[in-house]
PDB file of N, CA and C in Angstrom:
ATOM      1  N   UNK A   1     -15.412 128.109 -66.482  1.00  0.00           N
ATOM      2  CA  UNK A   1     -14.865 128.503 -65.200  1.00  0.00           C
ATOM      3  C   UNK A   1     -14.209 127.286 -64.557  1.00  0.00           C
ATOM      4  N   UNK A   2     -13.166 127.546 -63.806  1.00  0.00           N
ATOM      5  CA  UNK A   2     -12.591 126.340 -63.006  1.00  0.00           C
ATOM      6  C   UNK A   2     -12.773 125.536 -61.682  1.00  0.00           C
ATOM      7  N   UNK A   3     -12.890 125.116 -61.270  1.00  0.00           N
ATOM      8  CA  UNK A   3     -13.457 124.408 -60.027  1.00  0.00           C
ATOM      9  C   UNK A   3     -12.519 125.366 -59.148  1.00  0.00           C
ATOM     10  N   UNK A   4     -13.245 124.936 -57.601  1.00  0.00           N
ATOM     11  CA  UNK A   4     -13.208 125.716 -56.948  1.00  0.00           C
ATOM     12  C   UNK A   4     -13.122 124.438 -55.606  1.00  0.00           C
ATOM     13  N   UNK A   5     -12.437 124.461 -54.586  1.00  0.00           N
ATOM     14  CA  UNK A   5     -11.877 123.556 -53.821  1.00  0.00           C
ATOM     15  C   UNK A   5     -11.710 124.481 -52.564  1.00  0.00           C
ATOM     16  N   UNK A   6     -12.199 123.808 -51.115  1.00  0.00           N
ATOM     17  CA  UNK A   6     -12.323 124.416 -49.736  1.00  0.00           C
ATOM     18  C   UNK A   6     -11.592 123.011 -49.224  1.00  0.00           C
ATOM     19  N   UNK A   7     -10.401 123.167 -48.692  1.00  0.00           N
ATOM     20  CA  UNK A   7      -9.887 122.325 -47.446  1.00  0.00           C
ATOM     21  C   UNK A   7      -9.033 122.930 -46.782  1.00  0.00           C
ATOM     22  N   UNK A   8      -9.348 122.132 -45.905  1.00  0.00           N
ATOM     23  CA  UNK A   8      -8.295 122.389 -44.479  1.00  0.00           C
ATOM     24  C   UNK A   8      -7.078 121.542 -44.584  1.00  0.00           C
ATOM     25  N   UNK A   9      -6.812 120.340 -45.258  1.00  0.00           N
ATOM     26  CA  UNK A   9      -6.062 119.629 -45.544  1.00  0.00           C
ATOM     27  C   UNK A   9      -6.037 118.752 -46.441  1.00  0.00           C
ATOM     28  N   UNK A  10      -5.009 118.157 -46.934  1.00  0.00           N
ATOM     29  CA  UNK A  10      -5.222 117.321 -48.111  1.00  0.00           C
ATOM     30  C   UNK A  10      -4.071 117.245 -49.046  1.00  0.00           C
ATOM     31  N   UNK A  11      -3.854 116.098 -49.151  1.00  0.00           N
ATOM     32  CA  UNK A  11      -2.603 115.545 -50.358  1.00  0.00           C
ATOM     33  C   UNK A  11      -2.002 115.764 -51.479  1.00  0.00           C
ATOM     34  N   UNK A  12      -3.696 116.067 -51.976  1.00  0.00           N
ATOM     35  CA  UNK A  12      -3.666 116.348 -53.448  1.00  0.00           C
ATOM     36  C   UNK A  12      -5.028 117.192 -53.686  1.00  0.00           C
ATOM     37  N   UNK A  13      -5.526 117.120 -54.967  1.00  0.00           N
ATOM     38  CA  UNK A  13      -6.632 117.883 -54.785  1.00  0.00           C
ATOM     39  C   UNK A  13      -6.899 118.563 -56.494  1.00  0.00           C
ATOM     40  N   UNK A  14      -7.834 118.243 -56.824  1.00  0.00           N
ATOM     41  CA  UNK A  14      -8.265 118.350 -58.721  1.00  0.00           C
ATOM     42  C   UNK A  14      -7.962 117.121 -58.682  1.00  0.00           C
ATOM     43  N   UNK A  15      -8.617 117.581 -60.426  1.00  0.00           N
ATOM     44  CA  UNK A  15      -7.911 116.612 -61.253  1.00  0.00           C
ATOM     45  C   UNK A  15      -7.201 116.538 -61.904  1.00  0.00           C
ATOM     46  N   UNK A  16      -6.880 114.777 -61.894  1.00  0.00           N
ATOM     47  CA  UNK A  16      -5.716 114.371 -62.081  1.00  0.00           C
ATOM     48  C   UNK A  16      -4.798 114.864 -60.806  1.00  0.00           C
ATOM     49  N   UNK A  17      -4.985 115.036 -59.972  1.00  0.00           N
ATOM     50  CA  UNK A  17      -4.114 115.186 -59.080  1.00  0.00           C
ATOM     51  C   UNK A  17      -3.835 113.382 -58.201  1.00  0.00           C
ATOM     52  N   UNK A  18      -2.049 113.748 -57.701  1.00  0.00           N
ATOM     53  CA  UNK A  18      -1.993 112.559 -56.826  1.00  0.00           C
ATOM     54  C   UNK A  18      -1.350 112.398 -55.754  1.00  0.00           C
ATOM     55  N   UNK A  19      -1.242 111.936 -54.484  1.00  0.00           N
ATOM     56  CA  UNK A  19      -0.255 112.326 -53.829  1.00  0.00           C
ATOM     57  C   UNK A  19      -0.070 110.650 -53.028  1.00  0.00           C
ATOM     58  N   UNK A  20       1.178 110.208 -52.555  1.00  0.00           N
ATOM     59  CA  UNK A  20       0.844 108.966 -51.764  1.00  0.00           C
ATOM     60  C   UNK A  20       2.484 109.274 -50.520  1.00  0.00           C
ATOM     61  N   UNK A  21       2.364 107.756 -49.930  1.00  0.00           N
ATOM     62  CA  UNK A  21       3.211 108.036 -48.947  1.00  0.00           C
ATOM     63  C   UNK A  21       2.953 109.212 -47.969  1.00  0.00           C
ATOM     64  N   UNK A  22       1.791 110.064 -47.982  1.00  0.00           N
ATOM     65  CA  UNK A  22       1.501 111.141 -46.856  1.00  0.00           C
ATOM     66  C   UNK A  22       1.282 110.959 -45.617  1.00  0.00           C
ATOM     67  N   UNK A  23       1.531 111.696 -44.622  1.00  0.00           N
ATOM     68  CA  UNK A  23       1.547 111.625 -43.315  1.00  0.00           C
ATOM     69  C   UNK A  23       0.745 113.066 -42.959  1.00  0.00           C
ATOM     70  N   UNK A  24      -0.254 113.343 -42.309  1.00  0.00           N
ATOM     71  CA  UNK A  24      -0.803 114.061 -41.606  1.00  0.00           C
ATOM     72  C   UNK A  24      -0.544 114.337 -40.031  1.00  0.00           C
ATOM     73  N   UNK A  25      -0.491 115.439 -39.604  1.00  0.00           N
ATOM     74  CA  UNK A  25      -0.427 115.451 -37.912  1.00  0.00           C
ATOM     75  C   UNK A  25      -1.286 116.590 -37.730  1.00  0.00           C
ATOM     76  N   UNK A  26      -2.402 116.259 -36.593  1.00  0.00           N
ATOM     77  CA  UNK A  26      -2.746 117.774 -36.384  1.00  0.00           C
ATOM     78  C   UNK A  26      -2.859 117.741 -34.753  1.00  0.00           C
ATOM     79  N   UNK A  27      -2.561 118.852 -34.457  1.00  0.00           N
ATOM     80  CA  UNK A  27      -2.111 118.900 -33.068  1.00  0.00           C
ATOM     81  C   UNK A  27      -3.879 119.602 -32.543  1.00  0.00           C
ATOM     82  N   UNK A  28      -4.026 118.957 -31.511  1.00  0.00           N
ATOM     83  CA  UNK A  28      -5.428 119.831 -30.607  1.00  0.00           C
ATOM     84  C   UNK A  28      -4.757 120.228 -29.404  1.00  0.00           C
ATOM     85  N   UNK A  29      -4.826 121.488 -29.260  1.00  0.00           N
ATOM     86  CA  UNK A  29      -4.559 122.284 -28.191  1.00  0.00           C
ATOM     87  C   UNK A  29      -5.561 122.090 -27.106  1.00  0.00           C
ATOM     88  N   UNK A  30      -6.071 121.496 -26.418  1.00  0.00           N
ATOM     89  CA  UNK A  30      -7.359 121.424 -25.620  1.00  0.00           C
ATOM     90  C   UNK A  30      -6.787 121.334 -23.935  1.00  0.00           C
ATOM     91  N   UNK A  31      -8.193 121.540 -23.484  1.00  0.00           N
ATOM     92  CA  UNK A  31      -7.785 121.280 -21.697  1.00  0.00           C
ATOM     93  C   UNK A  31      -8.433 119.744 -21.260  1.00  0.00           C
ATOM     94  N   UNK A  32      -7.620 119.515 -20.208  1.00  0.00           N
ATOM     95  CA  UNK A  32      -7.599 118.387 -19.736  1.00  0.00           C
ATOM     96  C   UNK A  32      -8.734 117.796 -19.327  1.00  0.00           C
ATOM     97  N   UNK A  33      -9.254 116.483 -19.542  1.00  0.00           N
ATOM     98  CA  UNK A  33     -10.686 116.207 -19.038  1.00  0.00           C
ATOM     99  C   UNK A  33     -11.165 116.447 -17.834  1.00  0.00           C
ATOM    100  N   UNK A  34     -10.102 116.748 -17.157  1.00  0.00           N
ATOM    101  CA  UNK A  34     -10.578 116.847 -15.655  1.00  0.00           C
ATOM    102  C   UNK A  34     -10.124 118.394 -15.255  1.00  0.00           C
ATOM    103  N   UNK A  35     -10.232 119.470 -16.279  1.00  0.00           N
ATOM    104  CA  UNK A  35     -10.002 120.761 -15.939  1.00  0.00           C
ATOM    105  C   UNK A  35     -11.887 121.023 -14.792  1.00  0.00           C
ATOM    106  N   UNK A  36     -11.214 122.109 -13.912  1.00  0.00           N
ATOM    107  CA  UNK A  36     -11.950 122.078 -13.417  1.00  0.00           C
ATOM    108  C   UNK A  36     -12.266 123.652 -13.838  1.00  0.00           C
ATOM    109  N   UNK A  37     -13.403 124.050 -14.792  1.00  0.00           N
ATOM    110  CA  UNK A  37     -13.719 124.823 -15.509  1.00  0.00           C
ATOM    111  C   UNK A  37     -14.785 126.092 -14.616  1.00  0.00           C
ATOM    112  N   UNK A  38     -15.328 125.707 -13.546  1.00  0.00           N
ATOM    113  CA  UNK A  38     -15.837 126.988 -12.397  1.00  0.00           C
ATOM    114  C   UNK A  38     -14.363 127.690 -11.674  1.00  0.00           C
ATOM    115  N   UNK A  39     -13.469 126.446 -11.596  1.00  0.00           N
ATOM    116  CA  UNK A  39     -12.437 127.662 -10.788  1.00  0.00           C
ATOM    117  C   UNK A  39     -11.579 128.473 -11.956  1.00  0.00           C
ATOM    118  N   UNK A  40     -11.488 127.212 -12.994  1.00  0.00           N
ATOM    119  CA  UNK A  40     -10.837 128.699 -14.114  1.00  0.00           C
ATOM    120  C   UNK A  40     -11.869 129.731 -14.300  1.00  0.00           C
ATOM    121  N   UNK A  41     -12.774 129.431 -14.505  1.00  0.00           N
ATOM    122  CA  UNK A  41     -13.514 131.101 -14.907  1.00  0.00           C
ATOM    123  C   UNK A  41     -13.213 132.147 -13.576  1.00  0.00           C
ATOM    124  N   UNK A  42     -13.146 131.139 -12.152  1.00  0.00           N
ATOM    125  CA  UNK A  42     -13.352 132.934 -11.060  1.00  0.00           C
ATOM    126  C   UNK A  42     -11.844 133.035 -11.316  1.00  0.00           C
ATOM    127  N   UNK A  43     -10.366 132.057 -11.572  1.00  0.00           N
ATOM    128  CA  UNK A  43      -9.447 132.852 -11.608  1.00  0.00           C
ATOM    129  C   UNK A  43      -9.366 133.412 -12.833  1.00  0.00           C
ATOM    130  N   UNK A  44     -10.059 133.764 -13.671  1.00  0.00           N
ATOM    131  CA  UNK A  44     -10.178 134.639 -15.074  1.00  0.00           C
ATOM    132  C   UNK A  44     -10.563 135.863 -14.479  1.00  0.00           C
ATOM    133  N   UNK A  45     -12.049 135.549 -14.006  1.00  0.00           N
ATOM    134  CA  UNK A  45     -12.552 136.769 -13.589  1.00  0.00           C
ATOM    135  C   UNK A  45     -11.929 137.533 -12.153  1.00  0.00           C
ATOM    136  N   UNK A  46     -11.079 137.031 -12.016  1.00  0.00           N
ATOM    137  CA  UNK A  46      -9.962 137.700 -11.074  1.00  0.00           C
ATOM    138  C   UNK A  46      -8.580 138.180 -11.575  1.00  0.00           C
ATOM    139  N   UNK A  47      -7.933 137.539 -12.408  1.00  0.00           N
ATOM    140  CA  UNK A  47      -6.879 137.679 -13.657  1.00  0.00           C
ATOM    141  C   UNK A  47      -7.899 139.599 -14.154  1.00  0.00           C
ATOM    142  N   UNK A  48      -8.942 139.290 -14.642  1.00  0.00           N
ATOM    143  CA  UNK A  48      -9.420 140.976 -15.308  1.00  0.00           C
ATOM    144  C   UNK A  48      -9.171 142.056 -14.702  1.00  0.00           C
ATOM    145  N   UNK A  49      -9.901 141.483 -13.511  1.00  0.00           N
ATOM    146  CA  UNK A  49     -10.466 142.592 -12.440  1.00  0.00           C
ATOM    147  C   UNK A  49      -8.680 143.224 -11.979  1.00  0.00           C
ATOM    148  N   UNK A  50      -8.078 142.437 -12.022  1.00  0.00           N
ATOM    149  CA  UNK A  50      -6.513 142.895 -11.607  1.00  0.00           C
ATOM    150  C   UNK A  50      -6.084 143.447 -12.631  1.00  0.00           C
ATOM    151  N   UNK A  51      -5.784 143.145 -13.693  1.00  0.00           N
ATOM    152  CA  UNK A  51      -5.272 143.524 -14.751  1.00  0.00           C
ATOM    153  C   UNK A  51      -5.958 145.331 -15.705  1.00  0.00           C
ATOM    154  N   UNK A  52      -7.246 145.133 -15.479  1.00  0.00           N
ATOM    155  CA  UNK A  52      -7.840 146.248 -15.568  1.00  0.00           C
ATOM    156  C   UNK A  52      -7.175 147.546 -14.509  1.00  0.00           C
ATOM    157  N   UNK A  53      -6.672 147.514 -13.094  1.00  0.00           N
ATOM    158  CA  UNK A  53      -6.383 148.530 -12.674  1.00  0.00           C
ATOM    159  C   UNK A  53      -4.927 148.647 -13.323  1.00  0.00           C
ATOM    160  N   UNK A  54      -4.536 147.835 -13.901  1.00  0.00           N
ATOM    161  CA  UNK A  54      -2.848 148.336 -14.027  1.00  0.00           C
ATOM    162  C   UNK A  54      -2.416 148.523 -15.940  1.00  0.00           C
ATOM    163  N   UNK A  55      -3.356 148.440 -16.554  1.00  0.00           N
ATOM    164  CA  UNK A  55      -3.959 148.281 -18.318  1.00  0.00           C
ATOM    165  C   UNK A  55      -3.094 149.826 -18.858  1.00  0.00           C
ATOM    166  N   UNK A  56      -2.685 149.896 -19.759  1.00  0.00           N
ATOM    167  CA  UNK A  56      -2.445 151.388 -20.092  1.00  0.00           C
ATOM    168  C   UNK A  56      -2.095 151.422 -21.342  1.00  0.00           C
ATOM    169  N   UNK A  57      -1.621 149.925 -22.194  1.00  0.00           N
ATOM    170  CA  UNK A  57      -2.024 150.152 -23.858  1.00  0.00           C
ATOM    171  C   UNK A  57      -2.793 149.951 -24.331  1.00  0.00           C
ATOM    172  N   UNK A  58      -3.260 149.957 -25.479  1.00  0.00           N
ATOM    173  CA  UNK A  58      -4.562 149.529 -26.147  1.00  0.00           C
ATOM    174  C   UNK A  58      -4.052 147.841 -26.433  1.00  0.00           C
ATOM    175  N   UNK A  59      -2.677 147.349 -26.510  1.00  0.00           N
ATOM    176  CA  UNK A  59      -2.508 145.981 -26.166  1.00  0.00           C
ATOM    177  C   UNK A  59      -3.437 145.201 -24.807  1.00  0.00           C
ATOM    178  N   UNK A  60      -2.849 145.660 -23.991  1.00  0.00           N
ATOM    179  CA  UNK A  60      -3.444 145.909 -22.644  1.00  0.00           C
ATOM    180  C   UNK A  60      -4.636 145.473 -22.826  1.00  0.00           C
ATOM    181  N   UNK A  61      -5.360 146.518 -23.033  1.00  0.00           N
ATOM    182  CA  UNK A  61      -6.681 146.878 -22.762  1.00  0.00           C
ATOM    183  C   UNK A  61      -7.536 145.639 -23.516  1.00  0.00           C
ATOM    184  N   UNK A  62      -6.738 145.191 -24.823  1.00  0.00           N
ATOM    185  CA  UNK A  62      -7.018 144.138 -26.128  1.00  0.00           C
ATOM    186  C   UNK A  62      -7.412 142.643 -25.018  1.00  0.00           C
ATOM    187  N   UNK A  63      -6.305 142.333 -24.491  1.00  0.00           N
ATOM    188  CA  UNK A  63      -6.043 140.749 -23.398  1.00  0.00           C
ATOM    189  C   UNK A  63      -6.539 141.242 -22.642  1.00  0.00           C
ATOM    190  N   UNK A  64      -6.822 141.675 -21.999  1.00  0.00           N
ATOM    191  CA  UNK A  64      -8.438 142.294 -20.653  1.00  0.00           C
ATOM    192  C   UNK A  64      -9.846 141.593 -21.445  1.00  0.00           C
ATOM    193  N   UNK A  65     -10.029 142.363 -22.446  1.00  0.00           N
ATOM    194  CA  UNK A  65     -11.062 141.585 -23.068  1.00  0.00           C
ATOM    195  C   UNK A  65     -11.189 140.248 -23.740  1.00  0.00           C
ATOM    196  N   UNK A  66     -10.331 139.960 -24.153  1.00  0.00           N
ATOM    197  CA  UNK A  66      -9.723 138.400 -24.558  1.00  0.00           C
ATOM    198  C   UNK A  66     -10.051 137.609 -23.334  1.00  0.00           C
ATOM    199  N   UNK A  67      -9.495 137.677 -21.930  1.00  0.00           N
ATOM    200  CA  UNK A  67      -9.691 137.264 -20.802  1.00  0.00           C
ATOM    201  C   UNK A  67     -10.920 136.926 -20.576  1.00  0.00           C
ATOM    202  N   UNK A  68     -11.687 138.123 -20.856  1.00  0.00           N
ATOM    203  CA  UNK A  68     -13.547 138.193 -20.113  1.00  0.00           C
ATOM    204  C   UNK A  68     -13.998 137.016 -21.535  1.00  0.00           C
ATOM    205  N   UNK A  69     -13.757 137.312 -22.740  1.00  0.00           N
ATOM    206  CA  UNK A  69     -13.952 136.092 -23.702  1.00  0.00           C
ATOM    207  C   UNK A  69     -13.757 134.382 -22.957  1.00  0.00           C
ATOM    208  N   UNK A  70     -12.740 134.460 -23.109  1.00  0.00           N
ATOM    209  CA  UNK A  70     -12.207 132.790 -22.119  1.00  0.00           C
ATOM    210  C   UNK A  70     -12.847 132.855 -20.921  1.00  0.00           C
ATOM    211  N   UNK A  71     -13.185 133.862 -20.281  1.00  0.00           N
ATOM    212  CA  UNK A  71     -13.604 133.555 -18.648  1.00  0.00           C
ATOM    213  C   UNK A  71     -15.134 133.470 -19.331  1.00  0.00           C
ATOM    214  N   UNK A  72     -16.261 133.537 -20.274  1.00  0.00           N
ATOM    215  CA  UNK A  72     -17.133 132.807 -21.044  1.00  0.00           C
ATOM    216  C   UNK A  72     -17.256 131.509 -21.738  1.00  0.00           C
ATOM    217  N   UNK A  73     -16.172 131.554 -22.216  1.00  0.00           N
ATOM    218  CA  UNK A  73     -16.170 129.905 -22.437  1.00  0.00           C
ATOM    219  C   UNK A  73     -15.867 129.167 -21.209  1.00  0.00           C
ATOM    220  N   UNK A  74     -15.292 129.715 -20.786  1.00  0.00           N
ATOM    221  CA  UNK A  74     -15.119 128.307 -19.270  1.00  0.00           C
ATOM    222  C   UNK A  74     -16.351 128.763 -18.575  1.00  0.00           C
ATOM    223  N   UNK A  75     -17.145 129.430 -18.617  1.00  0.00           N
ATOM    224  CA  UNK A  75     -18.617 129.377 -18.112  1.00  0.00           C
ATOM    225  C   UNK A  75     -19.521 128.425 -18.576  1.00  0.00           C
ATOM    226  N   UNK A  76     -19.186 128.443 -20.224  1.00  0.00           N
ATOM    227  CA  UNK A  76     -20.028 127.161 -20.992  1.00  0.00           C
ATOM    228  C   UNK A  76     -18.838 126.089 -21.110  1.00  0.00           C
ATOM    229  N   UNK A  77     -18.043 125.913 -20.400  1.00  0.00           N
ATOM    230  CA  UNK A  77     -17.158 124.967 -20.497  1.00  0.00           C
ATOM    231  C   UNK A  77     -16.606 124.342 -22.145  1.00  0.00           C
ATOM    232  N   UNK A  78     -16.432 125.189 -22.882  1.00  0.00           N
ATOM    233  CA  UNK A  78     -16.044 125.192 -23.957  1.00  0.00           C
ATOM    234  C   UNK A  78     -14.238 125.484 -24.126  1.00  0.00           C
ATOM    235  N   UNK A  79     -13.432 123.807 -23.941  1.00  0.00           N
ATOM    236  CA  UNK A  79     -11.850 124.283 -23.810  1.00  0.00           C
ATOM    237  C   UNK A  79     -11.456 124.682 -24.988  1.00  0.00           C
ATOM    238  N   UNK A  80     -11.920 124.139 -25.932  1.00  0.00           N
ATOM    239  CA  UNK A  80     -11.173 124.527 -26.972  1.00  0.00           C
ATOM    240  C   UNK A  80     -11.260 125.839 -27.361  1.00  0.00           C
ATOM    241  N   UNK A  81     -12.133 126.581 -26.845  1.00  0.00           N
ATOM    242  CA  UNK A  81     -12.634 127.991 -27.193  1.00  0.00           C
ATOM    243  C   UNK A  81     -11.633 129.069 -26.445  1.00  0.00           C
ATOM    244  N   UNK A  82     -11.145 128.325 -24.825  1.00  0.00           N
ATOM    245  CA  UNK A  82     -10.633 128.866 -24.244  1.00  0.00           C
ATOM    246  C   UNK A  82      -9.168 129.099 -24.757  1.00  0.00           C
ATOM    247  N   UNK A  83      -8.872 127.558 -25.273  1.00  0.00           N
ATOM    248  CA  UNK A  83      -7.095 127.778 -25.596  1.00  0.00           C
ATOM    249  C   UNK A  83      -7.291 128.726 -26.698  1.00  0.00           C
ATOM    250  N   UNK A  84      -8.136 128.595 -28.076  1.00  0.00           N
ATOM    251  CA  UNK A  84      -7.864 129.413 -28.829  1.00  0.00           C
ATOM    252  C   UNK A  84      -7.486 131.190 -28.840  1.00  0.00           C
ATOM    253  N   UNK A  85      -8.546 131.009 -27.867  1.00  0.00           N
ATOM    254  CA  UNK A  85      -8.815 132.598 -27.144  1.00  0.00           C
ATOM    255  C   UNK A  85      -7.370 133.337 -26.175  1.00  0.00           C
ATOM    256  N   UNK A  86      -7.202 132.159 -25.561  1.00  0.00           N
ATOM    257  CA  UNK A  86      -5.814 133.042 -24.805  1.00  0.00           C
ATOM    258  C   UNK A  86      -4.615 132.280 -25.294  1.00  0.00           C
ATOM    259  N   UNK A  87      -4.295 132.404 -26.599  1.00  0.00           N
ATOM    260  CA  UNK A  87      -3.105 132.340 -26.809  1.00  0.00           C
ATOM    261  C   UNK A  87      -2.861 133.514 -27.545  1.00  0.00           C
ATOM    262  N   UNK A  88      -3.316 134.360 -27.510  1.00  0.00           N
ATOM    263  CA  UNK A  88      -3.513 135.783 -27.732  1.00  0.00           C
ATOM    264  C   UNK A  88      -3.144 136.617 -26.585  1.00  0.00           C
ATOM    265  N   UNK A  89      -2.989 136.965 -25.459  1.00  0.00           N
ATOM    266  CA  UNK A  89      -2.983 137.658 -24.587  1.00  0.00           C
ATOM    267  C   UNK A  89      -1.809 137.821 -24.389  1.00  0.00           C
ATOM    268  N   UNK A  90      -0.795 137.382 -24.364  1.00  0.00           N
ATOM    269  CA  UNK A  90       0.499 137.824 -24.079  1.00  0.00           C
ATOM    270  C   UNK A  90       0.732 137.326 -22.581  1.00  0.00           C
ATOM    271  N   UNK A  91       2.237 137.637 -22.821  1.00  0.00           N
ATOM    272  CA  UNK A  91       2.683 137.423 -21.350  1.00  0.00           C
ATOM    273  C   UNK A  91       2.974 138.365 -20.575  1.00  0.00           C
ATOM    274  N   UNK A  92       2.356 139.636 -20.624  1.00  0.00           N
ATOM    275  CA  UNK A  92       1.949 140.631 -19.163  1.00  0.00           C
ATOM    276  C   UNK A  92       0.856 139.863 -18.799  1.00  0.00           C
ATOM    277  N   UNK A  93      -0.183 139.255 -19.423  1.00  0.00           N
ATOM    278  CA  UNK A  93      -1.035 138.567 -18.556  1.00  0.00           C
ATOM    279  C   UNK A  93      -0.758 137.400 -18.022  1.00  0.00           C
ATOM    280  N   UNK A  94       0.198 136.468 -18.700  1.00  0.00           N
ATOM    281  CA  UNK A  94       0.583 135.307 -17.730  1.00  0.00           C
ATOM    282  C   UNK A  94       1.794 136.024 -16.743  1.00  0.00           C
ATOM    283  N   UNK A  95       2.320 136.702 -16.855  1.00  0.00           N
ATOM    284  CA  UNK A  95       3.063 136.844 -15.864  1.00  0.00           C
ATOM    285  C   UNK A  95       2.227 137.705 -14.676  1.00  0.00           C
ATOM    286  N   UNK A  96       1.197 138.140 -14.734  1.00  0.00           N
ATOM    287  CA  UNK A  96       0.222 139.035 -13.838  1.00  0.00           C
ATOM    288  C   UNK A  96      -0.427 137.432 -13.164  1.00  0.00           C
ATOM    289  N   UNK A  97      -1.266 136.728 -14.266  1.00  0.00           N
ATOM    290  CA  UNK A  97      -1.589 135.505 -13.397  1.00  0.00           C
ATOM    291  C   UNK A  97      -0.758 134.869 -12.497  1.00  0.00           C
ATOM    292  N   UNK A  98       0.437 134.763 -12.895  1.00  0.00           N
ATOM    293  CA  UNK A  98       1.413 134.087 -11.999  1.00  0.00           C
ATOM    294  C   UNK A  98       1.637 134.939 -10.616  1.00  0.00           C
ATOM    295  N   UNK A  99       2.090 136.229 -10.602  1.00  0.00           N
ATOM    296  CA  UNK A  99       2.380 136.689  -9.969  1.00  0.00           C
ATOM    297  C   UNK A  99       1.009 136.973  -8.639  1.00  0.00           C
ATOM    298  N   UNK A 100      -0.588 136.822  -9.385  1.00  0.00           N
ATOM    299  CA  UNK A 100      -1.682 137.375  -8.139  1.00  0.00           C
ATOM    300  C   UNK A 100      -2.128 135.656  -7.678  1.00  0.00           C
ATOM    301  N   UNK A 101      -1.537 133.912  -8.028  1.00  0.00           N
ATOM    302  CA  UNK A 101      -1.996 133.168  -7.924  1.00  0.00           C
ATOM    303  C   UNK A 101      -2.652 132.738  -8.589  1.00  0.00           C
ATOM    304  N   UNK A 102      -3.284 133.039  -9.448  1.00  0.00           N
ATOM    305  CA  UNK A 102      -4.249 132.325 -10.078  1.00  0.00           C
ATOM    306  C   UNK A 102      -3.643 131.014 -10.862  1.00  0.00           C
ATOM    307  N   UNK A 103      -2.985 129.879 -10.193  1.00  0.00           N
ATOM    308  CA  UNK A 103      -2.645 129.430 -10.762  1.00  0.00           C
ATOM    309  C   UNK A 103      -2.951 128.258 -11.812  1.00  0.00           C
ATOM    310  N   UNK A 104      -4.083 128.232 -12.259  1.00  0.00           N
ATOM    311  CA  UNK A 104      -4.693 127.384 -13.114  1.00  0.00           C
ATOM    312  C   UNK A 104      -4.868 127.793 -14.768  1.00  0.00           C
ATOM    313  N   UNK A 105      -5.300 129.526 -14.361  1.00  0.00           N
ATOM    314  CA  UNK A 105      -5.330 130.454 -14.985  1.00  0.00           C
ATOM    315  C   UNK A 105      -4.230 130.968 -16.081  1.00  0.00           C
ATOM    316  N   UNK A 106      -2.819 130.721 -15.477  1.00  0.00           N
ATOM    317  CA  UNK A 106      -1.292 130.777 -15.697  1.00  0.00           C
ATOM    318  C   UNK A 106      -1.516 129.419 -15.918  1.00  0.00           C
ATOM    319  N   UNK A 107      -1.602 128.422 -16.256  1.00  0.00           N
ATOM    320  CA  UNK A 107      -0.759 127.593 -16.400  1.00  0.00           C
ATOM    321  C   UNK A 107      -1.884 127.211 -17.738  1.00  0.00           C
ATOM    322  N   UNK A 108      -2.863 127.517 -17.783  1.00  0.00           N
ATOM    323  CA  UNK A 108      -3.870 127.290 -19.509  1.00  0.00           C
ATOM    324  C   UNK A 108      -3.520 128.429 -20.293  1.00  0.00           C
ATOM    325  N   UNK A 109      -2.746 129.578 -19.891  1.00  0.00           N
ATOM    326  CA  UNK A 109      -2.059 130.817 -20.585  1.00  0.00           C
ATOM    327  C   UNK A 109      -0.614 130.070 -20.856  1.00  0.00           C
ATOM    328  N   UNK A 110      -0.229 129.338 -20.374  1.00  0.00           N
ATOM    329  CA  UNK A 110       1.014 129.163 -20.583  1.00  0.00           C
ATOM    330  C   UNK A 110       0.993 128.299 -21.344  1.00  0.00           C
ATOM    331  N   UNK A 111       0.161 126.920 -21.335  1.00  0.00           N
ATOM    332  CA  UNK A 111       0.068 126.072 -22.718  1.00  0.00           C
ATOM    333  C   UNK A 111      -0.971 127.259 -23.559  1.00  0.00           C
ATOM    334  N   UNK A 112      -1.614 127.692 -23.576  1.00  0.00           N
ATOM    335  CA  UNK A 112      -2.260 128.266 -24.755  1.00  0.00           C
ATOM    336  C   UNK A 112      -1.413 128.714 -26.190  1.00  0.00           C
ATOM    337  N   UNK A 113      -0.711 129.148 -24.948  1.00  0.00           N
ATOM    338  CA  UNK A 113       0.580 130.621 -25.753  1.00  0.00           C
ATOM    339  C   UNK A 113       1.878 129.429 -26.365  1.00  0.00           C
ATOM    340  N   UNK A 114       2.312 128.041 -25.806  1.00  0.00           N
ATOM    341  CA  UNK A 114       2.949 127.310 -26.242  1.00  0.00           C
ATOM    342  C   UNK A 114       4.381 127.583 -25.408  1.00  0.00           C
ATOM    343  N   UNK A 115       4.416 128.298 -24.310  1.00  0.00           N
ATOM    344  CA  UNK A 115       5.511 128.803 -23.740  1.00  0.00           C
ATOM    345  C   UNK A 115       5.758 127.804 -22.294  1.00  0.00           C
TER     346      UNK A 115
END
């Protein structure tokens, strides 16, 4: 049987394998050390509570719950959990954040999403 190899990255890989001159980049999406992670969660949990009365696809309905996800990690203050989580939601929800204030909320949707 043949070997069997798990990475996330890497040059080369077996044997006899070789690789040189490589350059790696990996980008971390994260929030800022000084995010202030109690007011993102109430503008999350205000981002829902809005977004829930006006919901009508199962898209919709998908980033509602995505939201209440991230508005949990910024409870355990977990950023990286958060960006991963709402760069999924789309932009009916950053444009809903933008539009009810939440602006902290919109603006970690807006780097999440890369927009």
């Amino acid at each position: 049987m043949g070997d069997t190899y798990h990475v996330n990255q890497a040059g080369a890989v077996g044997p006899g394998s070789s690789a040189s001159n490589n350059t790696f980049n990996q980008q971390v999406n994260s929030l800022p050390e000084n995010t202030d992670y109690g007011r993102l969660s109430e503008e999350l949990g205000a981002l829902k509570k809005h977004l829930r009365s006006s919901a009508e696809s199962p898209e919709q309905f998908t980033a509602i719950a995505t939201i209440a996800d991230a508005e949990e990690a910024a409870k355990k203050r977990d950023g990286s959990k958060i960006m991963r989580t709402l760069a999924s939601v789309g932009k009916w929800a950053f444009d809903a954040a933008t539009e009810i204030g939440t602006d902290i909320a919109a603006e970690v949707i807006k780097k999440s999403m890369g927009i």
